[in-house]
C-alpha atoms as a PDB file:
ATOM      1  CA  UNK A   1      -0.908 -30.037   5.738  1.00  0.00           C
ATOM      2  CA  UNK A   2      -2.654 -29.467   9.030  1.00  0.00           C
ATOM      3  CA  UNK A   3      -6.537 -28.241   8.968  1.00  0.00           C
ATOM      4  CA  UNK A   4      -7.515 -26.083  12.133  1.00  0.00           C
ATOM      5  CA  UNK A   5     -11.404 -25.429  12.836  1.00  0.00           C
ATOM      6  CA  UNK A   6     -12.262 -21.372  14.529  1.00  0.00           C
ATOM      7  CA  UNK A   7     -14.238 -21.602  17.335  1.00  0.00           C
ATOM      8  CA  UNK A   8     -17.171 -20.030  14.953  1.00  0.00           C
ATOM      9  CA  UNK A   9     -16.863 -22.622  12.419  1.00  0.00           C
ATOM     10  CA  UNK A  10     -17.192 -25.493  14.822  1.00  0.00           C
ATOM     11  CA  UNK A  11     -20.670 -23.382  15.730  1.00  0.00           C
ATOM     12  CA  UNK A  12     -22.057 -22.853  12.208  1.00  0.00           C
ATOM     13  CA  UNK A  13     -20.999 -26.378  11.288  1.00  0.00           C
ATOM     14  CA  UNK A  14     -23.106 -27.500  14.254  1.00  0.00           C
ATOM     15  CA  UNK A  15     -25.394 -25.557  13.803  1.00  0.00           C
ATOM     16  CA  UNK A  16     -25.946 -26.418  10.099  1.00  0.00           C
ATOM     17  CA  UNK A  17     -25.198 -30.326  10.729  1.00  0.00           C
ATOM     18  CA  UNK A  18     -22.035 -30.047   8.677  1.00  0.00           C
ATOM     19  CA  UNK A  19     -18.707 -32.720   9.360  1.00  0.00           C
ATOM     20  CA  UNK A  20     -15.336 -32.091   9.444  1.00  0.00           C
ATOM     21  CA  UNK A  21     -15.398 -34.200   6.537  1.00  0.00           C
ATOM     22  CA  UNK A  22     -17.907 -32.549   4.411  1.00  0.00           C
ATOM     23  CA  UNK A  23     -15.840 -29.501   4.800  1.00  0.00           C
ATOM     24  CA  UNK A  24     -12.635 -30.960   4.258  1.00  0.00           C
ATOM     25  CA  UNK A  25     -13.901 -32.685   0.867  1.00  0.00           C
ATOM     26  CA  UNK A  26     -15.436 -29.198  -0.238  1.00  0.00           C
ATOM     27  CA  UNK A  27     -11.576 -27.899   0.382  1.00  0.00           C
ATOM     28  CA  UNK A  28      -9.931 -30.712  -1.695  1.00  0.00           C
ATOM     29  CA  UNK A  29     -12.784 -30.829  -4.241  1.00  0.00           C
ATOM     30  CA  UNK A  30     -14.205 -27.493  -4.781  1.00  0.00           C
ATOM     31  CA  UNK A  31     -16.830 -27.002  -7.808  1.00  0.00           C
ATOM     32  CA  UNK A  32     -15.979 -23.501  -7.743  1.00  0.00           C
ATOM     33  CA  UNK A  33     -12.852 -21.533  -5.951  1.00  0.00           C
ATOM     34  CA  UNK A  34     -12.103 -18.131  -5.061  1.00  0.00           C
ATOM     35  CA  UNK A  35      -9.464 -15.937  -3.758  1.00  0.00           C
ATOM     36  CA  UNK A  36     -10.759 -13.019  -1.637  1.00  0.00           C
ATOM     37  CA  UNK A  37     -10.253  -9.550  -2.986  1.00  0.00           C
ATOM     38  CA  UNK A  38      -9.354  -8.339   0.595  1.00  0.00           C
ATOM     39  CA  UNK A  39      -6.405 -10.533   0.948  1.00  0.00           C
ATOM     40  CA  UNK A  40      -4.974 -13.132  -1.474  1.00  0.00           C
ATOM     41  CA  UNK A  41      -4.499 -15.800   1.809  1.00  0.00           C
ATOM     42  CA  UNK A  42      -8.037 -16.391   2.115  1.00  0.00           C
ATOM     43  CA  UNK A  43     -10.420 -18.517  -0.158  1.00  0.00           C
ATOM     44  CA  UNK A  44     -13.421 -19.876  -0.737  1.00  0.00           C
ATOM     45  CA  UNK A  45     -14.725 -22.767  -1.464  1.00  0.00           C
ATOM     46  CA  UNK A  46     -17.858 -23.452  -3.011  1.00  0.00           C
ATOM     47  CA  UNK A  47     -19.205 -27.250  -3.197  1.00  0.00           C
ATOM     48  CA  UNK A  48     -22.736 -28.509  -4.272  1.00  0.00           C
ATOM     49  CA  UNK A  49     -24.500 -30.709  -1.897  1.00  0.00           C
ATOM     50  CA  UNK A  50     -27.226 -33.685  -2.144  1.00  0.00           C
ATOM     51  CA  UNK A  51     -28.494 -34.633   1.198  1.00  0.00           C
ATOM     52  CA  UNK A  52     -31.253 -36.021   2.654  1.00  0.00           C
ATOM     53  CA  UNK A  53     -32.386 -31.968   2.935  1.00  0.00           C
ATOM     54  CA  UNK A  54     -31.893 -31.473  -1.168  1.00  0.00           C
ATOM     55  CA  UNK A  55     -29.748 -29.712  -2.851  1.00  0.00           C
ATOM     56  CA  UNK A  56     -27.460 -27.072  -0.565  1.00  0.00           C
ATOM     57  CA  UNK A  57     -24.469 -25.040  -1.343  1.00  0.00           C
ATOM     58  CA  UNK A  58     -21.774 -25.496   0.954  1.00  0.00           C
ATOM     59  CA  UNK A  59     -19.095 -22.428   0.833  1.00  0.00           C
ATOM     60  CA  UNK A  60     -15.985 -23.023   3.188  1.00  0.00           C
ATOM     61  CA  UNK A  61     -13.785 -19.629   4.011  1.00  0.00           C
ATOM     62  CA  UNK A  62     -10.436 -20.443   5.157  1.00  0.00           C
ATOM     63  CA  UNK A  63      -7.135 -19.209   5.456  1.00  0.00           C
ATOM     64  CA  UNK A  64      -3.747 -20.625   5.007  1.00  0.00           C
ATOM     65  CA  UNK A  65      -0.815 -19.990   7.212  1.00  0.00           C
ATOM     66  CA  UNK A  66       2.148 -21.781   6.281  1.00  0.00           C
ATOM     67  CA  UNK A  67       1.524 -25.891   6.516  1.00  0.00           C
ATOM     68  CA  UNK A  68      -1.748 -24.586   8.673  1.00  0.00           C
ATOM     69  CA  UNK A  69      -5.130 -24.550   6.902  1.00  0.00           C
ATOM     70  CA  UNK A  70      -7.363 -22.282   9.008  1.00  0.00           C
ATOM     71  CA  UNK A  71     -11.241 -22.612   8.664  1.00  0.00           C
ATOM     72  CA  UNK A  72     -12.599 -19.242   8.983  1.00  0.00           C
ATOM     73  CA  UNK A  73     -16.304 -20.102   8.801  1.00  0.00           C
ATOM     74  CA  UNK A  74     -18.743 -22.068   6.676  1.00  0.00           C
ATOM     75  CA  UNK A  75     -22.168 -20.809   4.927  1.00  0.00           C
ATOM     76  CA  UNK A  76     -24.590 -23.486   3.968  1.00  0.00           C
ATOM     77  CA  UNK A  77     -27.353 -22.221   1.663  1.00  0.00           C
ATOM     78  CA  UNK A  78     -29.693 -23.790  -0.781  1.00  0.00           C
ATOM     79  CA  UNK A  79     -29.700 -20.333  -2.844  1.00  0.00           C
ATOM     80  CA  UNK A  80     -27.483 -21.840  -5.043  1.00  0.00           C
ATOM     81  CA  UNK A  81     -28.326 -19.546  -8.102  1.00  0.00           C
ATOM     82  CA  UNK A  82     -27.332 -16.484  -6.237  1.00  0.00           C
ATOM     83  CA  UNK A  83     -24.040 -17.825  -4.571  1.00  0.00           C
ATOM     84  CA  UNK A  84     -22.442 -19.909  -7.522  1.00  0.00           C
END
């Protein structure tokens, strides 16, 4: 399977210091997972985080389309209570 990145995940990834690899690890090893209720091709998935800025919540929302895994955006929080 192929993973594509959105123009505005590459910026909130950035923006948050998050790697292609952090994201693709919270896809193949979520903590929690969810299907949206708006359509049943997009998820999310929700991975805890340890880094050298504490304990985060990393959510990944992506799409897939076919043998194409599209990464619709990624929220990086460290209100874990309310998100998980």
């Amino acid at each position: 399977m192929s993973f594509r990145f959105t123009k505005h995940a590459k910026n909130r990834m950035a923006e948050r210091d998050i790697t292609e690899q952090e994201v693709l690890h919270a896809i193949d090893f979520p903590d929690r997972m969810h299907v949206s209720t708006k359509t049943t091709k997009r998820f999310v998935a929700k991975k805890l985080m340890r880094t050298n800025r504490g304990h985060h919540l990393l959510m990944v929302i992506y799409e897939i389309n076919g043998q194409e895994t599209v990464v619709i955006t990624i929220i990086d929080t460290s209100k874990i209570e309310k998100y998980y």
